[in-house]
PDB file of N, CA and C in Angstrom:
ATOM      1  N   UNK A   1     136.001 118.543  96.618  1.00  0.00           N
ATOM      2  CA  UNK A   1     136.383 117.145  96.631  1.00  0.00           C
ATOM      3  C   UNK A   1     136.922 116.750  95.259  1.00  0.00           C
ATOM      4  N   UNK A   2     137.977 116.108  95.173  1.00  0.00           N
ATOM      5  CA  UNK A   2     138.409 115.654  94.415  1.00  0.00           C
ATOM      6  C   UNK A   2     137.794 114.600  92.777  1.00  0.00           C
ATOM      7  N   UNK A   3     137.821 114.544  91.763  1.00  0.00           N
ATOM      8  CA  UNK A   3     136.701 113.643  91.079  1.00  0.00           C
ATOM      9  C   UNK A   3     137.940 113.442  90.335  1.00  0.00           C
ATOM     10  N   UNK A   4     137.272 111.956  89.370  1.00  0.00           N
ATOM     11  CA  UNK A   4     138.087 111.600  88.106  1.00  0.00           C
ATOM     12  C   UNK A   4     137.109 111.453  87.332  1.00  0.00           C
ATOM     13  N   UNK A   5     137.468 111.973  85.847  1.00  0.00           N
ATOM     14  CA  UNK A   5     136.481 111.787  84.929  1.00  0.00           C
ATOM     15  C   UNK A   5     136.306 110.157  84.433  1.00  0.00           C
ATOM     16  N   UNK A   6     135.297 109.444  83.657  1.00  0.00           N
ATOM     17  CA  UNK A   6     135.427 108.121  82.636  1.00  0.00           C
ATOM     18  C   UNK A   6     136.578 107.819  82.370  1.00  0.00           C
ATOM     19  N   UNK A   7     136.925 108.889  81.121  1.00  0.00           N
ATOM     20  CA  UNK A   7     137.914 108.634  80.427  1.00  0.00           C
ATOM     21  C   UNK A   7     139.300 108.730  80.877  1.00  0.00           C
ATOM     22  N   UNK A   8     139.710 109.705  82.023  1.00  0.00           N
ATOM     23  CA  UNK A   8     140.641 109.404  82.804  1.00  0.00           C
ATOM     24  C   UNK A   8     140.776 107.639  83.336  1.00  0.00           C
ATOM     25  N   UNK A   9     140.217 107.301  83.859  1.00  0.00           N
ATOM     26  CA  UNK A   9     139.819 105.769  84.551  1.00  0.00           C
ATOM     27  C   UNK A   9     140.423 105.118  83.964  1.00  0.00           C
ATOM     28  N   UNK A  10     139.389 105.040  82.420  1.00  0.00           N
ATOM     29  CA  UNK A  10     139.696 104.511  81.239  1.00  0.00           C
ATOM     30  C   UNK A  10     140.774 104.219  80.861  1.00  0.00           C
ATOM     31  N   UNK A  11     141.373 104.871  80.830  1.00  0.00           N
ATOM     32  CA  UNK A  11     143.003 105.355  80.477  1.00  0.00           C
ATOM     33  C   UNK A  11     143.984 104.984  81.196  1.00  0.00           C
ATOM     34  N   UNK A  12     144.083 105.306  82.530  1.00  0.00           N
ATOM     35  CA  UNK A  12     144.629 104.284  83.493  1.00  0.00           C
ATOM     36  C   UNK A  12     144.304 102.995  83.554  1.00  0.00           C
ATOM     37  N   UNK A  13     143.224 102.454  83.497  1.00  0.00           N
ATOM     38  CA  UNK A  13     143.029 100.783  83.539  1.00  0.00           C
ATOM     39  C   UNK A  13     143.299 100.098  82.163  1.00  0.00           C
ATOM     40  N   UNK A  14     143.052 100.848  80.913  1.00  0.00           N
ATOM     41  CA  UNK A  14     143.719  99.954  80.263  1.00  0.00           C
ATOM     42  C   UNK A  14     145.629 100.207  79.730  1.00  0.00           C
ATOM     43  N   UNK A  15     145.865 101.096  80.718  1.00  0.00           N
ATOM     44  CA  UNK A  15     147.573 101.301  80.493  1.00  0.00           C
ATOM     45  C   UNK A  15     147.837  99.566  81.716  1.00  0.00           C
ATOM     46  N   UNK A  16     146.879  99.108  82.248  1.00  0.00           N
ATOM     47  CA  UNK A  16     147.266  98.520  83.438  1.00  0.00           C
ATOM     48  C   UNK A  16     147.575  98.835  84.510  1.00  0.00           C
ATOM     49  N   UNK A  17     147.708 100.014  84.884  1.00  0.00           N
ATOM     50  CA  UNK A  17     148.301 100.898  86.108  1.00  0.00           C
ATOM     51  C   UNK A  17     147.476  99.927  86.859  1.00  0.00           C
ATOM     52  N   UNK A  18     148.275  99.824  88.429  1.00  0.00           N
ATOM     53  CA  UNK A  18     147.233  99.134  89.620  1.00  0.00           C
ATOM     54  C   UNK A  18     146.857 100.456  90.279  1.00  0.00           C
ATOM     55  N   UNK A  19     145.068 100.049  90.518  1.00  0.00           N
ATOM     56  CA  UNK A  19     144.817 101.141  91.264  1.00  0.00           C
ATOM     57  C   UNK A  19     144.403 100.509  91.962  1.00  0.00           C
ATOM     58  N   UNK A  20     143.480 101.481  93.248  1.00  0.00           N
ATOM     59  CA  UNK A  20     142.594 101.027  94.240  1.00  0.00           C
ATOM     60  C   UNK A  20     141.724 101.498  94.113  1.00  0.00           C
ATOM     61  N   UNK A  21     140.426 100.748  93.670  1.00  0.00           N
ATOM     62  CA  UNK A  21     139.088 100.380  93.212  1.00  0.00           C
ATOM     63  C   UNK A  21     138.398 100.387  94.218  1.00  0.00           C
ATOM     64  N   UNK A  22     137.178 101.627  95.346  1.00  0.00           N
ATOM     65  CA  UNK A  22     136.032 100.353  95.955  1.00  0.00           C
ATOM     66  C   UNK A  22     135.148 101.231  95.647  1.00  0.00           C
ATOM     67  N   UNK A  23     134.641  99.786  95.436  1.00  0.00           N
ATOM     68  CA  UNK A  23     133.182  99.875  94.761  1.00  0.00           C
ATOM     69  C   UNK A  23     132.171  99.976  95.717  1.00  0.00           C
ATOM     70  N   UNK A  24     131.612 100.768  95.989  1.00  0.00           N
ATOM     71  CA  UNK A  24     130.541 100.624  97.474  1.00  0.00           C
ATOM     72  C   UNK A  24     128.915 100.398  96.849  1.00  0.00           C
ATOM     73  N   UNK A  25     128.889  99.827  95.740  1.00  0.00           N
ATOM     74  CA  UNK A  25     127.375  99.008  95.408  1.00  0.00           C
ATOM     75  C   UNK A  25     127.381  97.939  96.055  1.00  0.00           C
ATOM     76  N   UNK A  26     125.977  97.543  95.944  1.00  0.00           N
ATOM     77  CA  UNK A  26     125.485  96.226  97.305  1.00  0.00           C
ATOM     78  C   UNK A  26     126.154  95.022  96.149  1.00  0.00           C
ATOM     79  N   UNK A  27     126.239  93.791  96.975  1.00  0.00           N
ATOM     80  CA  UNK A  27     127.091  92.895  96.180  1.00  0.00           C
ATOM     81  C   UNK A  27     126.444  92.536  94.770  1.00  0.00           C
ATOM     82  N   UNK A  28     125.217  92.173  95.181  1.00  0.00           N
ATOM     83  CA  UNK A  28     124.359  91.688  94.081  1.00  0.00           C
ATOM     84  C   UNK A  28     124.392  92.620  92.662  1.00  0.00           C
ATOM     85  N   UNK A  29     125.059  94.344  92.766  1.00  0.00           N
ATOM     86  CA  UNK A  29     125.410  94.673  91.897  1.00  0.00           C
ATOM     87  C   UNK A  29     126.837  94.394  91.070  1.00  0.00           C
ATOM     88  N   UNK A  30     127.592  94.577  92.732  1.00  0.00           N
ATOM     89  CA  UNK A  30     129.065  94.370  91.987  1.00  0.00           C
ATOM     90  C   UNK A  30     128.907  92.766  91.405  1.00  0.00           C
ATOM     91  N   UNK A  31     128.585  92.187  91.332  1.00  0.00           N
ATOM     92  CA  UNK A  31     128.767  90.619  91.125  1.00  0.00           C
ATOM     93  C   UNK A  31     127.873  90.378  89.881  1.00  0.00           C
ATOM     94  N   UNK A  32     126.946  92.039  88.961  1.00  0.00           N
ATOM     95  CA  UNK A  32     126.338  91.536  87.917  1.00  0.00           C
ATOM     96  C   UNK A  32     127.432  92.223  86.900  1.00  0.00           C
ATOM     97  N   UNK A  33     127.812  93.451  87.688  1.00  0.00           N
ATOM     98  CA  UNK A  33     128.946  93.752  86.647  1.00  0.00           C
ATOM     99  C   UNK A  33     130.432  94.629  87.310  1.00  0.00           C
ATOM    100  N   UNK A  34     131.185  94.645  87.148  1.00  0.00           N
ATOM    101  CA  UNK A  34     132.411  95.037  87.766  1.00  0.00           C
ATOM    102  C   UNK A  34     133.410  95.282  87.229  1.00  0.00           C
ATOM    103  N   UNK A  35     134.066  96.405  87.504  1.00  0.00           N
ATOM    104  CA  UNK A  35     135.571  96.652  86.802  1.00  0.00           C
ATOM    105  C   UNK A  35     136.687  96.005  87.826  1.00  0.00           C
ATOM    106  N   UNK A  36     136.333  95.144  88.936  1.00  0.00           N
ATOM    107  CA  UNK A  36     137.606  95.286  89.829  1.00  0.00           C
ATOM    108  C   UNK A  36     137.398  95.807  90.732  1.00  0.00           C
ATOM    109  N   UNK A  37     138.207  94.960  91.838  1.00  0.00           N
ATOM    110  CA  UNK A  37     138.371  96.537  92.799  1.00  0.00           C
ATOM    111  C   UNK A  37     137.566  95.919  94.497  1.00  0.00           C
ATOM    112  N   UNK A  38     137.846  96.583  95.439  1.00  0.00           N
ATOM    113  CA  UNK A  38     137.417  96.071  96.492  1.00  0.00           C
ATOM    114  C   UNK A  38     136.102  96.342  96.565  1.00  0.00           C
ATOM    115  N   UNK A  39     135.040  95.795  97.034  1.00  0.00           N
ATOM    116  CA  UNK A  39     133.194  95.655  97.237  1.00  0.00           C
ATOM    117  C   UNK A  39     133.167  95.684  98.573  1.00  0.00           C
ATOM    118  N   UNK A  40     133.485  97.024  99.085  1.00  0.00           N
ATOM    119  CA  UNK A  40     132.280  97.268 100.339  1.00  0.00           C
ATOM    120  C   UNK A  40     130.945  98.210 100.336  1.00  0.00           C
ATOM    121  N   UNK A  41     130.004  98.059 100.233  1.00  0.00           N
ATOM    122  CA  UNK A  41     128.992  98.384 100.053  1.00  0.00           C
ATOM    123  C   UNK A  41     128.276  99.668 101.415  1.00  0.00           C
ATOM    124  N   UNK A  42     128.076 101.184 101.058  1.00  0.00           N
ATOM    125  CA  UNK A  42     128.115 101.552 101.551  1.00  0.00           C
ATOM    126  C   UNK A  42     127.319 101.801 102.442  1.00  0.00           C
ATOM    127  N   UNK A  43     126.502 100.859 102.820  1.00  0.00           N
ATOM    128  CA  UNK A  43     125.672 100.553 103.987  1.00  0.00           C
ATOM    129  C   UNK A  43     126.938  99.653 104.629  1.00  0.00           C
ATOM    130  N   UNK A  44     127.630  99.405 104.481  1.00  0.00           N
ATOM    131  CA  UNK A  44     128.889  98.453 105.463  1.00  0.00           C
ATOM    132  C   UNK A  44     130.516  99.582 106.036  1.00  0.00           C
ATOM    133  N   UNK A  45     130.265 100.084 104.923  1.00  0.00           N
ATOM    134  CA  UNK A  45     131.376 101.206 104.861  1.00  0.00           C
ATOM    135  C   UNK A  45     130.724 102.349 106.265  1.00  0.00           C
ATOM    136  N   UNK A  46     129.726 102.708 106.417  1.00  0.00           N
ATOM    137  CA  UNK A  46     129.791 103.701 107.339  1.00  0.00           C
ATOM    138  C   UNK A  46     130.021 103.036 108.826  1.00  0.00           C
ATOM    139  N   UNK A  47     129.861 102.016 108.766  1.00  0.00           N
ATOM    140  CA  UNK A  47     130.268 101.365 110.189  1.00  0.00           C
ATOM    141  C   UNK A  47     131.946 101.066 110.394  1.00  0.00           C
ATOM    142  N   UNK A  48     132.439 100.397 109.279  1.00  0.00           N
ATOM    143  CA  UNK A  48     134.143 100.262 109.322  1.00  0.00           C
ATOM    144  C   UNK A  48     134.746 101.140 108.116  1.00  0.00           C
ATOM    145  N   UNK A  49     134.758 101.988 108.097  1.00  0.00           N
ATOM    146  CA  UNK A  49     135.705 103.117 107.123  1.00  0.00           C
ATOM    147  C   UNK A  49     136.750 102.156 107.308  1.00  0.00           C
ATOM    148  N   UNK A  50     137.531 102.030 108.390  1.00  0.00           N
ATOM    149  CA  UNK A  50     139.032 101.840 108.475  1.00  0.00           C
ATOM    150  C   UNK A  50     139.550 100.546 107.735  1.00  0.00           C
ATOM    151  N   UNK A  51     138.403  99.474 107.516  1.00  0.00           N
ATOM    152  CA  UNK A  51     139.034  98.930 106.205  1.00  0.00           C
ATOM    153  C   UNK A  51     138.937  98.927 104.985  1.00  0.00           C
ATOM    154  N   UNK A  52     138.588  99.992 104.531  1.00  0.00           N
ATOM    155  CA  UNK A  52     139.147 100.359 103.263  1.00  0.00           C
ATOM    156  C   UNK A  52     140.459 100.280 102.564  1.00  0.00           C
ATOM    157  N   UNK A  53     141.343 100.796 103.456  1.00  0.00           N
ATOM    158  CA  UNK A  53     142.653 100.458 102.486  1.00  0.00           C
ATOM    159  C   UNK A  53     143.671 101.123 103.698  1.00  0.00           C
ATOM    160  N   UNK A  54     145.099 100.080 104.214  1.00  0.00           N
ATOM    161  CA  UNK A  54     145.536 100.659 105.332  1.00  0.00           C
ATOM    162  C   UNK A  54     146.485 101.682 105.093  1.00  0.00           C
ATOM    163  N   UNK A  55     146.603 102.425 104.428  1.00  0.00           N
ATOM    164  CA  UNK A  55     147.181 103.792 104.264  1.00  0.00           C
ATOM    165  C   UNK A  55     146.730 104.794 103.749  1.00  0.00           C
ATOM    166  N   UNK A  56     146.656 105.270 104.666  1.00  0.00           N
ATOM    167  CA  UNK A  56     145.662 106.741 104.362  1.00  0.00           C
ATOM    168  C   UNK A  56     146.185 108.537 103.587  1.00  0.00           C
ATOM    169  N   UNK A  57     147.242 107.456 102.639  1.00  0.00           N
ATOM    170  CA  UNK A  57     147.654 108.754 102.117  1.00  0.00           C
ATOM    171  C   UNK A  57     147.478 108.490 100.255  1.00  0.00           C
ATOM    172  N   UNK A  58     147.308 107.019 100.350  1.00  0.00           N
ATOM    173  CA  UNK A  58     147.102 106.485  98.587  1.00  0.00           C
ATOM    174  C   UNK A  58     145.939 107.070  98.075  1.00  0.00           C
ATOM    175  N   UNK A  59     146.154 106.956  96.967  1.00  0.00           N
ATOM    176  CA  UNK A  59     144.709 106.980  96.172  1.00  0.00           C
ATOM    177  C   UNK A  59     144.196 106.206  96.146  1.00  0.00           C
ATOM    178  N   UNK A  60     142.793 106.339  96.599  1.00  0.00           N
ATOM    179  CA  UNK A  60     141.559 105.579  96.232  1.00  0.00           C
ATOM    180  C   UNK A  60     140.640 106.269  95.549  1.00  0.00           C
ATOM    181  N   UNK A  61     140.137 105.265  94.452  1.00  0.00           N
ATOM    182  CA  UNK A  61     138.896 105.706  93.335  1.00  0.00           C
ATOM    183  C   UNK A  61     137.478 105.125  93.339  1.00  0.00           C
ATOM    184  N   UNK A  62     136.352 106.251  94.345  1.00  0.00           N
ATOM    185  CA  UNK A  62     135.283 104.971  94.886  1.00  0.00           C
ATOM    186  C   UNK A  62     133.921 105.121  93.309  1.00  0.00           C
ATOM    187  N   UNK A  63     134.144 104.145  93.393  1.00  0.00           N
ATOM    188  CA  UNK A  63     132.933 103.972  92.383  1.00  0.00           C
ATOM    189  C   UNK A  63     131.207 103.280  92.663  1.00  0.00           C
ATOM    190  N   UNK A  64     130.576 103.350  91.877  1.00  0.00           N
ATOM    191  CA  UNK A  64     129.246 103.176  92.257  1.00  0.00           C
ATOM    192  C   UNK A  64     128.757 103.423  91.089  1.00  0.00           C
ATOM    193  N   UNK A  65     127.374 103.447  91.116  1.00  0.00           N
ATOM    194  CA  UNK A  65     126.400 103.337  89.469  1.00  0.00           C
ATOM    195  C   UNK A  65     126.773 104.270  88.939  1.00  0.00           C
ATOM    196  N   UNK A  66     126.024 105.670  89.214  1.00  0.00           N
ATOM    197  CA  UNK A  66     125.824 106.601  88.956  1.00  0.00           C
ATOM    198  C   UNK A  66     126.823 108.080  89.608  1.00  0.00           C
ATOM    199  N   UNK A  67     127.933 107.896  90.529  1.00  0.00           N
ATOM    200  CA  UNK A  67     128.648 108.325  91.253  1.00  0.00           C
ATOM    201  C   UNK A  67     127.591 109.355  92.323  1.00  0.00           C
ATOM    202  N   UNK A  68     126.535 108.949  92.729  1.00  0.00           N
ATOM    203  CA  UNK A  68     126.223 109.238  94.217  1.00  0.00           C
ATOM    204  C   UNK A  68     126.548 108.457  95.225  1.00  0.00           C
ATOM    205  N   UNK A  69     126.463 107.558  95.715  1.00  0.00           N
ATOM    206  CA  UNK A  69     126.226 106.559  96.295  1.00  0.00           C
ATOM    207  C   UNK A  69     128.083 107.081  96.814  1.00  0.00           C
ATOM    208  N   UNK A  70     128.858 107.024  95.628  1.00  0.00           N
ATOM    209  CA  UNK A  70     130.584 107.301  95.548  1.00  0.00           C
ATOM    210  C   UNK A  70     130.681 108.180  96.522  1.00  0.00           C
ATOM    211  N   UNK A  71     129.757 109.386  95.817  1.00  0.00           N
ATOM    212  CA  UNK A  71     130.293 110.501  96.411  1.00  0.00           C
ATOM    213  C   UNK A  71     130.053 110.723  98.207  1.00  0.00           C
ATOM    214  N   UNK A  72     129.060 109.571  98.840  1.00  0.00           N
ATOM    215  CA  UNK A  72     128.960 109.635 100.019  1.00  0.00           C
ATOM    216  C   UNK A  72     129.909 108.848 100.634  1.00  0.00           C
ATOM    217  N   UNK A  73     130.661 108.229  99.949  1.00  0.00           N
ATOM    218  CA  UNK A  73     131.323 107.369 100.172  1.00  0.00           C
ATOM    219  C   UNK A  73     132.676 108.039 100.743  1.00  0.00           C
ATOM    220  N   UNK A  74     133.506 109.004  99.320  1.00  0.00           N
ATOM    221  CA  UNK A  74     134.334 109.871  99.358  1.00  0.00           C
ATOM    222  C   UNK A  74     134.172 111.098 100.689  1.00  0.00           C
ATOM    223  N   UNK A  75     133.369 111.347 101.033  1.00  0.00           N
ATOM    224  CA  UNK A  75     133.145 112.037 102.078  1.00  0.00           C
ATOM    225  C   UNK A  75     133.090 111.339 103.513  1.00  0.00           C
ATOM    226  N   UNK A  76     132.391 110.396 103.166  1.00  0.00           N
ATOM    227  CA  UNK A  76     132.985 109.348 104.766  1.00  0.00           C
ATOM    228  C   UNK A  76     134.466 108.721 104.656  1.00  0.00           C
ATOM    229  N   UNK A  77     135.273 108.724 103.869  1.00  0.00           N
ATOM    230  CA  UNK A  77     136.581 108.299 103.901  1.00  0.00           C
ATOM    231  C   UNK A  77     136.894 109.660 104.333  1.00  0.00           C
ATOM    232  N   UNK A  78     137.116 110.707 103.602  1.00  0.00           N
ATOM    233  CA  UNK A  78     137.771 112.238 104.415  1.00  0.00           C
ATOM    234  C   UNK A  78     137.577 112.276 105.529  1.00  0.00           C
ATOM    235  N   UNK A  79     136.166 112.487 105.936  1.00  0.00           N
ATOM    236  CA  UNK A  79     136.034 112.570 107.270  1.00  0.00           C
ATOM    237  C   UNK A  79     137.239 111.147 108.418  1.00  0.00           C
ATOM    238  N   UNK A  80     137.075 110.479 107.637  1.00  0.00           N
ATOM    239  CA  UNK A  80     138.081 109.469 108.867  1.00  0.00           C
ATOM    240  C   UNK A  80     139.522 109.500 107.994  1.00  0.00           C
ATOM    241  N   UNK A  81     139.741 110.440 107.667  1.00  0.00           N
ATOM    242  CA  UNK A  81     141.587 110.407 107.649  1.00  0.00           C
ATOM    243  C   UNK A  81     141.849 110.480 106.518  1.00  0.00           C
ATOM    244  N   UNK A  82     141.383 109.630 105.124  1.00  0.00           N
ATOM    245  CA  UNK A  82     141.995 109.349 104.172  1.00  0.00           C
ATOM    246  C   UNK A  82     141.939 111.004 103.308  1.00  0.00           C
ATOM    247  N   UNK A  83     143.402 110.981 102.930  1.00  0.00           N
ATOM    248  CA  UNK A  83     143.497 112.005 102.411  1.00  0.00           C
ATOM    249  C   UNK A  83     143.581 112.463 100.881  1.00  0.00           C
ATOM    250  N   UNK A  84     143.223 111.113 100.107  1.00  0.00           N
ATOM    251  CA  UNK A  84     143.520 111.138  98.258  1.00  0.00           C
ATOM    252  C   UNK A  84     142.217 110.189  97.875  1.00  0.00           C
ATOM    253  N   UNK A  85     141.303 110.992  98.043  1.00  0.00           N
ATOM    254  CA  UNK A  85     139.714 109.740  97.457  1.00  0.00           C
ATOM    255  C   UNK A  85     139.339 110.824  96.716  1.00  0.00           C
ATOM    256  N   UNK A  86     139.710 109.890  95.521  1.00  0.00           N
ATOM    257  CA  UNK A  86     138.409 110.490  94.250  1.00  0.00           C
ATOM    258  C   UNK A  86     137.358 109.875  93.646  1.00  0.00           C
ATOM    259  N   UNK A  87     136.449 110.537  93.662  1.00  0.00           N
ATOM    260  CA  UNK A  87     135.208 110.121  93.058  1.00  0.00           C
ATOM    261  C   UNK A  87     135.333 110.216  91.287  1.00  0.00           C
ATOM    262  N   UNK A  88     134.848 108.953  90.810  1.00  0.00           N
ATOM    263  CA  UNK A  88     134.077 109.054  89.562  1.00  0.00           C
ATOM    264  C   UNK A  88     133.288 109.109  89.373  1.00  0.00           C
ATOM    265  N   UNK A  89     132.723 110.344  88.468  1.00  0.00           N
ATOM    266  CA  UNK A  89     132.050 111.533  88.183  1.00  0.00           C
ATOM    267  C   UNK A  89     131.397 110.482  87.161  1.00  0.00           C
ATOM    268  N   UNK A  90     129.618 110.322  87.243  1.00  0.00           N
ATOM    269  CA  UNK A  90     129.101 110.089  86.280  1.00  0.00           C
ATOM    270  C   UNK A  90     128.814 108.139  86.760  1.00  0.00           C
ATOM    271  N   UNK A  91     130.047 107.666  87.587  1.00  0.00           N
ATOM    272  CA  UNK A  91     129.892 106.037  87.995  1.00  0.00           C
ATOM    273  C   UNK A  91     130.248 105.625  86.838  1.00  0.00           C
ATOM    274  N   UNK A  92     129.822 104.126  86.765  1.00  0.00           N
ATOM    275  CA  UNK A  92     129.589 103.117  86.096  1.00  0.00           C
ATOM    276  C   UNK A  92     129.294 103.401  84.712  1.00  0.00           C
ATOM    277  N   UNK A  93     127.922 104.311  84.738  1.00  0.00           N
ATOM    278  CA  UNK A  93     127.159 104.194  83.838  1.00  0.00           C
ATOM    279  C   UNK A  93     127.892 105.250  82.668  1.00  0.00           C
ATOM    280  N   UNK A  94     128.984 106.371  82.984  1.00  0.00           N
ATOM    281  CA  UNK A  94     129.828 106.680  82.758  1.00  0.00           C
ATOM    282  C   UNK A  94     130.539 106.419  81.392  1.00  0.00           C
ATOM    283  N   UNK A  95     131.303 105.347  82.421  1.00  0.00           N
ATOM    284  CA  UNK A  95     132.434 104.679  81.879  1.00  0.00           C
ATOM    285  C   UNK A  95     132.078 103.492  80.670  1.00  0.00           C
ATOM    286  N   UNK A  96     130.854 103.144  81.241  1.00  0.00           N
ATOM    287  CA  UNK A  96     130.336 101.970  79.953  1.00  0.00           C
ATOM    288  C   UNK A  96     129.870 102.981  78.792  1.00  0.00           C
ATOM    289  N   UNK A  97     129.419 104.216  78.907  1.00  0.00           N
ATOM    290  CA  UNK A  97     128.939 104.926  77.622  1.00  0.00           C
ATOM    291  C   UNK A  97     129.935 104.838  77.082  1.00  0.00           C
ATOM    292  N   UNK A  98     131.532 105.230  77.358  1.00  0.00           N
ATOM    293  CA  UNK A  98     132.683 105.274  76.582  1.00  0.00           C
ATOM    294  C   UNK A  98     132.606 103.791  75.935  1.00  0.00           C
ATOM    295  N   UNK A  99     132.639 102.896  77.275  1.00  0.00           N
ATOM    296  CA  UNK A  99     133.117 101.566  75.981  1.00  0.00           C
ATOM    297  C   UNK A  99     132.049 100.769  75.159  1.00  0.00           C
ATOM    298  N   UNK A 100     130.859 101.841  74.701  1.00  0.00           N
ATOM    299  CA  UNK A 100     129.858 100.956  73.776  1.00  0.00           C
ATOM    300  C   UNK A 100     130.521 101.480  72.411  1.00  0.00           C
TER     301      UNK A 100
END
């Protein structure tokens, strides 16, 4: 399966590139802290995969704390079609080590 490192991310979001962000933490996380990005939470995601994002050939980058939660995530998108989901390796907690 596909992964992106922090600092890759990093690098793309602050060039501005638009990506596609989902975040599959429960809201009460995405809403204490967030980079962006669509919030379906993956207790919601295994029931409707299909709205995630309507083309199933883009990249999507699923994020989550710690990139487990992601990585089940990334595997229920494959399984229903989508063919470019990468996981970030490491989550959240990751990407904030870079920006302390």
């Amino acid at each position: 399966m596909q992964q992106i490192s922090a600092g890759s991310l990093q690098s793309r979001l602050q060039s501005g590139e638009e990506l596609n962000l989902l975040d599959v933490r429960e809201e009460i996380e995405y809403h204490t802290y967030n980079i962006g990005g669509k919030n379906i939470p993956l207790s919601k995601l295994t029931e409707k995969p299909g709205f995630v994002h309507p083309n199933k050939t883009d990249e999507i980058i699923v994020i989550c704390k710690a990139g487990l939660r992601s990585q089940t995530a990334q595997s229920i998108l494959i399984n229903n079609g989508y063919q470019n989901v990468k996981n970030l390796t490491g989550g959240l907690l990751a990407l904030q080590k870079l920006q302390a």
